[in-house]
N, C-alpha and C. Protein backbone atom coordinates (compact mmCIF):
# COMPACT_ATOMS: atom_id res chain seq x y z
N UNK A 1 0.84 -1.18 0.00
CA UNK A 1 0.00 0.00 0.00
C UNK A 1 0.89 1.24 0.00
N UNK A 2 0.96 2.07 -0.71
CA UNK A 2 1.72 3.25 -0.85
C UNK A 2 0.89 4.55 -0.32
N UNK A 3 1.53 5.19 0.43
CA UNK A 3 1.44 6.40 1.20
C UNK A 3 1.55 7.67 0.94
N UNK A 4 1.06 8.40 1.54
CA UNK A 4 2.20 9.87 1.29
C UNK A 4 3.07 10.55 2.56
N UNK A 5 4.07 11.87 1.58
CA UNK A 5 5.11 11.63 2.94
C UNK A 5 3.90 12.45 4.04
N UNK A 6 3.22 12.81 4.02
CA UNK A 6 2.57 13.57 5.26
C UNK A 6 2.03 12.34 6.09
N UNK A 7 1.72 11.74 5.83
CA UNK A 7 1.11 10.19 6.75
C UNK A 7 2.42 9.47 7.16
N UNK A 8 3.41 9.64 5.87
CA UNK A 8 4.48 8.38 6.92
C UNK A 8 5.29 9.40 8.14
N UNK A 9 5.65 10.68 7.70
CA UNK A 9 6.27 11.56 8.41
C UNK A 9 5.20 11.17 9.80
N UNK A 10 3.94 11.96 9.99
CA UNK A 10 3.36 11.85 11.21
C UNK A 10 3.54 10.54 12.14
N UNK A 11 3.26 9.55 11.26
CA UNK A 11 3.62 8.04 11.90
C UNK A 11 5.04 8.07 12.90
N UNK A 12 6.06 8.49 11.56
CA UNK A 12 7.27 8.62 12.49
C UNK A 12 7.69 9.58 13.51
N UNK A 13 7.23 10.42 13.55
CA UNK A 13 7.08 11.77 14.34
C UNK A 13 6.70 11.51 15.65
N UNK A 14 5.38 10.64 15.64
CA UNK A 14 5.45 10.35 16.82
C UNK A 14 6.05 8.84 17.34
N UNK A 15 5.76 7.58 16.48
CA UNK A 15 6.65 6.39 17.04
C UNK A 15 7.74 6.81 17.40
N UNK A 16 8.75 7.43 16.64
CA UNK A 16 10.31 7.81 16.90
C UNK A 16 10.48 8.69 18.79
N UNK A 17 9.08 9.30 18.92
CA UNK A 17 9.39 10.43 20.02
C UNK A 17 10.12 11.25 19.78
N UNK A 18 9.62 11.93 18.25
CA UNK A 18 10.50 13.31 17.93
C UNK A 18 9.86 14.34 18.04
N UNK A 19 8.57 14.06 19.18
CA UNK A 19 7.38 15.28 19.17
C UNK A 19 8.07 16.00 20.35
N UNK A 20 9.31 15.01 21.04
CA UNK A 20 9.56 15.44 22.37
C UNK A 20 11.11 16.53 21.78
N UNK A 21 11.16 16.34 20.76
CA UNK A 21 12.04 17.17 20.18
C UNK A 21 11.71 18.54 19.37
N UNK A 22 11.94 20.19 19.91
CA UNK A 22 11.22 20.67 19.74
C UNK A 22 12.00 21.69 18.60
N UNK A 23 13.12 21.03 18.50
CA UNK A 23 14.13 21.43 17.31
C UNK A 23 13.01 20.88 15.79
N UNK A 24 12.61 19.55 15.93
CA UNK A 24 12.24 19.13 14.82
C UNK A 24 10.72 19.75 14.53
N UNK A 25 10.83 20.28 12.95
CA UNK A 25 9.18 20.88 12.58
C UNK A 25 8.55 19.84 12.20
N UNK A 26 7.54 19.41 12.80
CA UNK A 26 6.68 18.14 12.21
C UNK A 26 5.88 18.50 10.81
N UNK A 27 6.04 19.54 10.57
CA UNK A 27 5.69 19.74 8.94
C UNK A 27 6.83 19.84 7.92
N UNK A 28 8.03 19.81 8.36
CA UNK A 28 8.69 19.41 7.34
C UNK A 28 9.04 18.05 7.66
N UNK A 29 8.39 17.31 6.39
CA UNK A 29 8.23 15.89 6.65
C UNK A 29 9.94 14.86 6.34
N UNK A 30 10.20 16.06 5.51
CA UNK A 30 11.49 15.08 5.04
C UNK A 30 12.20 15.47 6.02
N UNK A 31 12.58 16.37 6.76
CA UNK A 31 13.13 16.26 7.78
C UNK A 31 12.94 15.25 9.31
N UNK A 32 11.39 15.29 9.33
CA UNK A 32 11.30 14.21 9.98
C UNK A 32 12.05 12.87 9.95
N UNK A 33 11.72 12.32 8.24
CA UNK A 33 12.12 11.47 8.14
C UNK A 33 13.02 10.96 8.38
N UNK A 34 14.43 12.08 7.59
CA UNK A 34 15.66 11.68 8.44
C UNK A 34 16.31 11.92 9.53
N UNK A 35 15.41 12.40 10.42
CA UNK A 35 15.63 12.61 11.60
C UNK A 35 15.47 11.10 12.52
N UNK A 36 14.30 10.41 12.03
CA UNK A 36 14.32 9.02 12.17
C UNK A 36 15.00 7.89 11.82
N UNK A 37 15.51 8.07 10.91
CA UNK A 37 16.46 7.70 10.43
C UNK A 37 18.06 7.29 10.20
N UNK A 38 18.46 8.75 10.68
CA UNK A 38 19.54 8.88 10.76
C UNK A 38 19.73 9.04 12.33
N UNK A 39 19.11 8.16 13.05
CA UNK A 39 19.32 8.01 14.73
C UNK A 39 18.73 7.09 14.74
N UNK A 40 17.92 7.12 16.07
CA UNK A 40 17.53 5.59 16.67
C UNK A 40 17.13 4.68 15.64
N UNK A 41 16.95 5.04 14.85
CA UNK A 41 15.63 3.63 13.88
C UNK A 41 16.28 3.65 12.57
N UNK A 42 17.88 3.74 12.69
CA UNK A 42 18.79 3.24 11.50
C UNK A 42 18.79 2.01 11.59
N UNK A 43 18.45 1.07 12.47
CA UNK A 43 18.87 -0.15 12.08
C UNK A 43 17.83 -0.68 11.80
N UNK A 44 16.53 -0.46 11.99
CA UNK A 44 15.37 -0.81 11.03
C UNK A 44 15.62 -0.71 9.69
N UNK A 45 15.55 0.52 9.66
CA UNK A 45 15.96 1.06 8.13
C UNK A 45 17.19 0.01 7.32
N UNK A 46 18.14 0.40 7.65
CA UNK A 46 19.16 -0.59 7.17
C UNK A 46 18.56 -1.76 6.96
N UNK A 47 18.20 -2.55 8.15
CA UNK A 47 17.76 -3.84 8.14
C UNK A 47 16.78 -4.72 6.81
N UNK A 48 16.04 -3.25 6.63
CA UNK A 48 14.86 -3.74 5.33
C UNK A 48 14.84 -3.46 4.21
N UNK A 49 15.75 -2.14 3.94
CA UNK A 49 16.31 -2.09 2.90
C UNK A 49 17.53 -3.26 2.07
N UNK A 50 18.34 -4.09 4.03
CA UNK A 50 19.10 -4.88 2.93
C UNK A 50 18.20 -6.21 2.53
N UNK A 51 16.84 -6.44 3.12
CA UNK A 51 15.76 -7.64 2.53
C UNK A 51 15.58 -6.90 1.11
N UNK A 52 15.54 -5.64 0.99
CA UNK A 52 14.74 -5.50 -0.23
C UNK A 52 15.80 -5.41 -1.40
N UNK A 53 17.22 -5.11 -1.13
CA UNK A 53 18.22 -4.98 -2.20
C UNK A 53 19.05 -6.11 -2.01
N UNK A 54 19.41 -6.92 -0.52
CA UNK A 54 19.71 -8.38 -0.89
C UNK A 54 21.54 -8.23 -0.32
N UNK A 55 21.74 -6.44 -0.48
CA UNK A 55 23.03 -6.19 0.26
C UNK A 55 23.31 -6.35 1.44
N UNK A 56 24.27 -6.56 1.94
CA UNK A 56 24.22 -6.43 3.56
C UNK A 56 24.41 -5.62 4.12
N UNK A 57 23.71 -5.80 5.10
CA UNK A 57 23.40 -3.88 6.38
C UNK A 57 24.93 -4.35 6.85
N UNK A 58 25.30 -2.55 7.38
CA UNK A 58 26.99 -2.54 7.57
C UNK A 58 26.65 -2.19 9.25
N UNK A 59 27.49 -1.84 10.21
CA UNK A 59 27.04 -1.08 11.09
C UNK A 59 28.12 0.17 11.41
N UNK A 60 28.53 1.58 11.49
CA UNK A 60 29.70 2.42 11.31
C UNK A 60 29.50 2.42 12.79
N UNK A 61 30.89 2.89 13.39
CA UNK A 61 31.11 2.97 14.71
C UNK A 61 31.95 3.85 15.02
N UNK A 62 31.66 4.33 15.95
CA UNK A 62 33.10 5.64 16.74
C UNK A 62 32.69 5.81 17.75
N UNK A 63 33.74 5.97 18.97
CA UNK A 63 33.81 6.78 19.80
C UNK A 63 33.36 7.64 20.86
N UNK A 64 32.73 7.65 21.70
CA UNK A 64 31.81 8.94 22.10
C UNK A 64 32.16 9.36 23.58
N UNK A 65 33.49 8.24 24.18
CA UNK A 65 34.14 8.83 25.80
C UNK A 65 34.49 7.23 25.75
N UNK A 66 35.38 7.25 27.06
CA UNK A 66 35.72 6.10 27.33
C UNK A 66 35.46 5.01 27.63
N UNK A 67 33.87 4.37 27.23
CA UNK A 67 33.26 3.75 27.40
C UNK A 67 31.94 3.21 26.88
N UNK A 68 31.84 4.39 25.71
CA UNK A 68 30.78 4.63 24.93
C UNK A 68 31.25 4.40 23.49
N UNK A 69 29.81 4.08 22.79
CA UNK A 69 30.02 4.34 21.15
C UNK A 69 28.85 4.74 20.61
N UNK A 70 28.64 5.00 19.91
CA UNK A 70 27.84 5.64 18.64
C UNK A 70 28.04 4.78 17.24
N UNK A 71 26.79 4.71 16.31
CA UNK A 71 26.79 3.98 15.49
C UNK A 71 25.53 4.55 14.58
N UNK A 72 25.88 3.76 13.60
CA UNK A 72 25.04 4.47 12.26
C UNK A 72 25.22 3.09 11.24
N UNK A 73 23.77 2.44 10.84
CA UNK A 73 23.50 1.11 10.23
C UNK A 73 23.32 1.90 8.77
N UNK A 74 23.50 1.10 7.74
CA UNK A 74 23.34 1.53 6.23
C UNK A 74 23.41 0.38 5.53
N UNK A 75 23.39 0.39 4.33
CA UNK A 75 23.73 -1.08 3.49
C UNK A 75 25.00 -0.57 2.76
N UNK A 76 25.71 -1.88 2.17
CA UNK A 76 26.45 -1.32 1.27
C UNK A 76 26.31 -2.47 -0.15
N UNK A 77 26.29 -1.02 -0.82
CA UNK A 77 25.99 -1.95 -2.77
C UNK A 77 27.32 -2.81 -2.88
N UNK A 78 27.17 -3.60 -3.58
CA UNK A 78 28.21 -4.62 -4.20
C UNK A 78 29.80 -3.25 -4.72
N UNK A 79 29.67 -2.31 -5.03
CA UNK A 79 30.77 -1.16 -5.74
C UNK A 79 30.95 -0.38 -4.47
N UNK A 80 30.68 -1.05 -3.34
CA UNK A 80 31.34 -0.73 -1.90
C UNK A 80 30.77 0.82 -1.58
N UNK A 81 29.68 0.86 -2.21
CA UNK A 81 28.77 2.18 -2.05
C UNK A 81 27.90 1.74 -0.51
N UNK A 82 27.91 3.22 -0.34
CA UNK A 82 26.63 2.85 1.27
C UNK A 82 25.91 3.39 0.83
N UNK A 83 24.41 3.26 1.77
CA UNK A 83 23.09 4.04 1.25
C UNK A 83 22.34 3.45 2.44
N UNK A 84 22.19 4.55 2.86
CA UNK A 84 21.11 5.18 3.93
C UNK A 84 19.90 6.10 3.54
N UNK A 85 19.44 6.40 4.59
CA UNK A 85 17.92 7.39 4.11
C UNK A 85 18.32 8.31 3.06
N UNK A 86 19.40 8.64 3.24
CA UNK A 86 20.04 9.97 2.53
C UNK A 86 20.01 9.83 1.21
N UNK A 87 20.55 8.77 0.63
CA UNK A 87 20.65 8.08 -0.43
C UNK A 87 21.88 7.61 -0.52
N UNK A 88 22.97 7.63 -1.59
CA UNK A 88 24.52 7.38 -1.55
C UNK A 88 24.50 8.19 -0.28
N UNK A 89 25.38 7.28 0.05
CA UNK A 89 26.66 8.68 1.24
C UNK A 89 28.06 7.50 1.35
N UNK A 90 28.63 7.91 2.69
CA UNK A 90 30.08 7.24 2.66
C UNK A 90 30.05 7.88 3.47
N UNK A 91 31.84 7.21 3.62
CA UNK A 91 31.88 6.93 5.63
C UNK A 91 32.48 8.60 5.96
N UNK A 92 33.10 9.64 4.58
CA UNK A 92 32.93 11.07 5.15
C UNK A 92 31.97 11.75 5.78
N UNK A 93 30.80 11.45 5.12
CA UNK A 93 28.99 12.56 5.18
C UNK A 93 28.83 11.50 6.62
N UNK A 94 28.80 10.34 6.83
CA UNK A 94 28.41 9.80 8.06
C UNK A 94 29.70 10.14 9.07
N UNK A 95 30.70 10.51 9.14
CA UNK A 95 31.87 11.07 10.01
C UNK A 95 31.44 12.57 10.60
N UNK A 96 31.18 12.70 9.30
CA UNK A 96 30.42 14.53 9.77
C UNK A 96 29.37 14.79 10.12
N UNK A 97 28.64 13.99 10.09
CA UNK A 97 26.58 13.77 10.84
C UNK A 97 27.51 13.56 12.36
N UNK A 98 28.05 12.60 12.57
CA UNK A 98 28.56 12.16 14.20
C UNK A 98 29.69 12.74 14.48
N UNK A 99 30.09 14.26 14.23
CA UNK A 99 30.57 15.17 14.50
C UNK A 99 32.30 14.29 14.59
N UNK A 100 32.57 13.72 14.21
CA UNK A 100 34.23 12.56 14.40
C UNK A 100 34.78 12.90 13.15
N UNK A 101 35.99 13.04 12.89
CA UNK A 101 37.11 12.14 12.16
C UNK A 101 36.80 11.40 11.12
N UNK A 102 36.69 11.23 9.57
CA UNK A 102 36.59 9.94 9.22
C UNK A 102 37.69 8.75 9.72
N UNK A 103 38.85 9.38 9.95
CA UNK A 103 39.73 7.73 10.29
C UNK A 103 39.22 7.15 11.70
N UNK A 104 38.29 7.95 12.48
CA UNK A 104 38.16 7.52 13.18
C UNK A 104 36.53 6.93 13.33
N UNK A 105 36.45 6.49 12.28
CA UNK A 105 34.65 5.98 12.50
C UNK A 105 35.28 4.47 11.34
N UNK A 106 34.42 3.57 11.66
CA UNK A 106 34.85 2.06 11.09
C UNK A 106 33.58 1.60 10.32
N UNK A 107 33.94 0.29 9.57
CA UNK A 107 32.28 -0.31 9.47
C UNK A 107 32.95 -1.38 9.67
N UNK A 108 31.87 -2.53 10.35
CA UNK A 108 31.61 -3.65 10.66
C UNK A 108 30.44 -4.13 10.60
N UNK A 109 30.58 -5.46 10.43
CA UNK A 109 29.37 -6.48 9.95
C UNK A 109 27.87 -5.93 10.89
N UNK A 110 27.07 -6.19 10.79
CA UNK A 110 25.83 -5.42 11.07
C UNK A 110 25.75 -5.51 12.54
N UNK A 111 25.40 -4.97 13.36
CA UNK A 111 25.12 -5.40 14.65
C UNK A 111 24.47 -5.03 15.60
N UNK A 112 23.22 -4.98 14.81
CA UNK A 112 21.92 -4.33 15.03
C UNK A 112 20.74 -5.38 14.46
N UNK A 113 19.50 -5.42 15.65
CA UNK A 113 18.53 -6.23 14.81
C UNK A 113 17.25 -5.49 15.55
N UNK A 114 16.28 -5.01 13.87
CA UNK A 114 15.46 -4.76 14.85
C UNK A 114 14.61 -4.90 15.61
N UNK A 115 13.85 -4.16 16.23
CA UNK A 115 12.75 -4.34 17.61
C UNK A 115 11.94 -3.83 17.57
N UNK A 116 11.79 -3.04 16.40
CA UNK A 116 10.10 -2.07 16.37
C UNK A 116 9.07 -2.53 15.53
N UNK A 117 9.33 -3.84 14.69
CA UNK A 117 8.22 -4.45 13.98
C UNK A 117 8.58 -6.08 13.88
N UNK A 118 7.67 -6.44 13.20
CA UNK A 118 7.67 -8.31 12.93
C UNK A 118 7.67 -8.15 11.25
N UNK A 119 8.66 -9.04 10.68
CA UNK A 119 8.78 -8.80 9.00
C UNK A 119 7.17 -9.51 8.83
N UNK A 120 6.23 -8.86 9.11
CA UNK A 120 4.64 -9.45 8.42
C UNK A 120 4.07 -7.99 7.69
N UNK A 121 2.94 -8.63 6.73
CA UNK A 121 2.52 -7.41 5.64
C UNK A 121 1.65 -7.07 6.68
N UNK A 122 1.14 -7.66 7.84
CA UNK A 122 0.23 -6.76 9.10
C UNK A 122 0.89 -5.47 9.74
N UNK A 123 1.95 -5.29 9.64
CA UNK A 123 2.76 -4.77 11.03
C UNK A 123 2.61 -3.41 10.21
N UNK A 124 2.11 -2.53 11.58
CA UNK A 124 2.01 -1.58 11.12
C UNK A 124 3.20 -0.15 10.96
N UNK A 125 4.23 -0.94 11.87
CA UNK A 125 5.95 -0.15 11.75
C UNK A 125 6.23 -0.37 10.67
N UNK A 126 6.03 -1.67 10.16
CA UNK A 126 6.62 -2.20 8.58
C UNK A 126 6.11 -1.23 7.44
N UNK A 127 5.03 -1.18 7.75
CA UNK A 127 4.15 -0.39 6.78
C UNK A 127 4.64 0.59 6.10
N UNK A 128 4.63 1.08 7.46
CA UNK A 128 4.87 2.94 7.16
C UNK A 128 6.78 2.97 7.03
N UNK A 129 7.42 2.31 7.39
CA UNK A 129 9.12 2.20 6.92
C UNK A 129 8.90 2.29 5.42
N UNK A 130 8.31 0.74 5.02
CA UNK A 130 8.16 0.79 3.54
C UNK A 130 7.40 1.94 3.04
N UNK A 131 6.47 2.39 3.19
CA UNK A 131 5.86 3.98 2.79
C UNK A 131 7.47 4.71 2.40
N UNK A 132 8.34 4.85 3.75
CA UNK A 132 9.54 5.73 3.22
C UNK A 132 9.66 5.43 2.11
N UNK A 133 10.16 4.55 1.32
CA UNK A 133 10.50 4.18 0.32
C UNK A 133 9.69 4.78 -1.07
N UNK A 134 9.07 4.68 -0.39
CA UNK A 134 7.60 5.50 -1.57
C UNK A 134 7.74 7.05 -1.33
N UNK A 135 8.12 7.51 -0.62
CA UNK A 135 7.74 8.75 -0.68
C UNK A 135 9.41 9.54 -0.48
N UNK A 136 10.36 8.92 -0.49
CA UNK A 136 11.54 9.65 -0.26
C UNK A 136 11.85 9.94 -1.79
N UNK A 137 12.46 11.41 -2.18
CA UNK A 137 12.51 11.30 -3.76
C UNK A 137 14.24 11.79 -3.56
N UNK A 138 14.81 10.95 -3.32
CA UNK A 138 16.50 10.33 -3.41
C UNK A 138 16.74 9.55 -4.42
N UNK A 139 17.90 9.60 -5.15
CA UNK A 139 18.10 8.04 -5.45
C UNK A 139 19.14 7.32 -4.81
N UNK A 140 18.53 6.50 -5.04
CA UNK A 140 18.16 5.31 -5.88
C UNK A 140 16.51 4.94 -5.72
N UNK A 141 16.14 5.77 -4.50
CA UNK A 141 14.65 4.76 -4.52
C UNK A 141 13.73 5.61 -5.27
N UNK A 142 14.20 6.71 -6.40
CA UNK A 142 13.18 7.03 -7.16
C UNK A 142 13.32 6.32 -8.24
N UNK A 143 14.07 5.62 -8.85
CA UNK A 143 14.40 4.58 -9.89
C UNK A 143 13.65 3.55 -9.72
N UNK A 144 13.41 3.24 -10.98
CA UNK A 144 12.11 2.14 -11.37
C UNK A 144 12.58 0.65 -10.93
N UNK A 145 14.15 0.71 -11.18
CA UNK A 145 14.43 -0.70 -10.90
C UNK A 145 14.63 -0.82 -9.17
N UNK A 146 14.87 0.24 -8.01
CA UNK A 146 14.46 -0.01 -6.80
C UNK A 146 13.03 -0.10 -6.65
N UNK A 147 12.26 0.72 -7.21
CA UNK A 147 10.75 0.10 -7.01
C UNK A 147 10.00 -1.14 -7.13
N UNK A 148 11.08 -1.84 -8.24
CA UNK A 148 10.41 -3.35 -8.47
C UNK A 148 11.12 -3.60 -7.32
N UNK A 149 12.11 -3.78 -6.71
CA UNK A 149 12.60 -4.67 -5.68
C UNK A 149 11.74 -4.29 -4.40
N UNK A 150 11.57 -3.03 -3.99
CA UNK A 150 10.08 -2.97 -2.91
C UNK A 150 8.97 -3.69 -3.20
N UNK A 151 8.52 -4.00 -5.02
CA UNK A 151 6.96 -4.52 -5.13
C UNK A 151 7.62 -5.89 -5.19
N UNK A 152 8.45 -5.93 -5.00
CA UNK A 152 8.63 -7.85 -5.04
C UNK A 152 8.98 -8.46 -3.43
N UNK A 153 9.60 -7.39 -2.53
CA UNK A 153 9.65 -7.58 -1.03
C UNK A 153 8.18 -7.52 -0.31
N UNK A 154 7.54 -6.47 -0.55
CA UNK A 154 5.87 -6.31 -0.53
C UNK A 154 5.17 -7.80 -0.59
N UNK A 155 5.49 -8.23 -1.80
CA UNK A 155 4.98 -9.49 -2.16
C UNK A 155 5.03 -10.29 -1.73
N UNK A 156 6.21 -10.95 -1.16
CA UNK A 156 6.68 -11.67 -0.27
C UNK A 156 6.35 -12.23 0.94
N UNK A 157 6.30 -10.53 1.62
CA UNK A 157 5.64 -10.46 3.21
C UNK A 157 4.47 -11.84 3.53
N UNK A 158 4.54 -12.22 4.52
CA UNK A 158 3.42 -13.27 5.31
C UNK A 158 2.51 -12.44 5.67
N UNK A 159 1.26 -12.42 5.85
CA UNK A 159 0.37 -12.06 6.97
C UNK A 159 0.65 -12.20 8.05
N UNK A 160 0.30 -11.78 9.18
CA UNK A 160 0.88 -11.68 10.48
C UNK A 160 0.20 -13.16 11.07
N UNK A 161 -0.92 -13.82 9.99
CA UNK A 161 -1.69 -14.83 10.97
C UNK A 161 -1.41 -16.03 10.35
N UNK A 162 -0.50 -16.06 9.20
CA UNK A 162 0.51 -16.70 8.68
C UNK A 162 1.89 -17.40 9.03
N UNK A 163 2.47 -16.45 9.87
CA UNK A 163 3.47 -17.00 10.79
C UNK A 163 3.70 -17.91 11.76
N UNK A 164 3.95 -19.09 11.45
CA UNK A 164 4.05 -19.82 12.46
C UNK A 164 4.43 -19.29 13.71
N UNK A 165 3.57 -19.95 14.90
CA UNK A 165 4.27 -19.26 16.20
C UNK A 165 5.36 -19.88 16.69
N UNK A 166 5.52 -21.20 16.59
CA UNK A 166 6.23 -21.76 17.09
C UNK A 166 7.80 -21.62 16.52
N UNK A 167 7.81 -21.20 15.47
CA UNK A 167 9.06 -20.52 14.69
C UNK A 167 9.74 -19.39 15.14
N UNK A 168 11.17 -19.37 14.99
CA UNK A 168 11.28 -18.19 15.97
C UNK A 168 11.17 -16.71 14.45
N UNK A 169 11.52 -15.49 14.70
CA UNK A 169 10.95 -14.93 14.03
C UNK A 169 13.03 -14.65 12.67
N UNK A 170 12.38 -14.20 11.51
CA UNK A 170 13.69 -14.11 10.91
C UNK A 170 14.32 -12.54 11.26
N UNK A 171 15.30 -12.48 12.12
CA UNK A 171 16.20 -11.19 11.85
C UNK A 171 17.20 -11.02 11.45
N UNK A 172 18.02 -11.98 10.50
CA UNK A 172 19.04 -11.73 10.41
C UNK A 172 18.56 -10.75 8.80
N UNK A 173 20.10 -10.22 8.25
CA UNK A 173 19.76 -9.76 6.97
C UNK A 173 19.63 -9.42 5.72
């Protein structure tokens, strides 16, 4: 089911708890978006974008005190390209979002799984993620050949009353 960005923005606006953020304008939707995005609910993102392109989610890492880190999930294309909400980027534009160094931010194998939906065509987190996809006008996902790979992941999806229970659920990615 395809959306618009004013419905997926609101969705995320408030799931994310960016209403509690009073920096963010909930009418500029694309900002919302990657405001969700490019923080807590990157590794959703990552996560379903790499079901729908088949790449594997990366996870970038740095630094943040002696005990802490910070991280930022993306996929990366086969030509060692990343792509996040943003669209292309690389490990400079993600060095400079997390205020670091590029030599000092890494990628490693994914290491993030997420927790805010169930991969079913019920779920209503799923929904509206995939909506992003529909309504972000970046590329690659305004290109016809990422759109077939959303209408063929779409397709895919189980019903939520479909899922075996006794199965555990798939997160890897």
């Amino acid at each position: 089911m395809k959306v618009d960005i004013e419905r997926v923005s609101a969705f995320f606006h408030e799931a994310c708890g960016l209403s509690d953020d009073p920096s963010i304008d909930p009418e500029d939707h694309l900002a919302v978006i990657d405001a969700a995005f490019l923080s807590s609910d990157c590794d959703d993102f990552a996560w379903v974008l790499s079901k729908i392109t088949g790449w594997p989610a990366r996870t970038a890492l740095w630094n943040i005190g002696p005990s802490q880190s910070g991280h930022h999930s993306v996929v990366e294309a086969p030509d060692g390209r990343l792509l996040d909400v943003t669209g292309w980027t690389d490990k400079s534009a993600i060095a400079k979002r997390a205020g670091r160094e590029e030599r000092l931010l890494t990628l490693h194998e994914f290491r993030h799984h997420p927790f805010n939906f169930s991969e079913s065509a019920d779920d209503e987190f799923l929904e509206a993620l995939l909506g992003v996809f529909d309504v972000i006008d970046r590329e690659p996902y305004r290109g016809s050949g990422f759109q077939i790979l959303i209408s063929a992941y779409r397709e895919i999806l189980p019903s939520y009353g479909d899922n075996d229970p006794h199965s555990p659920p798939d997160y890897g990615p």
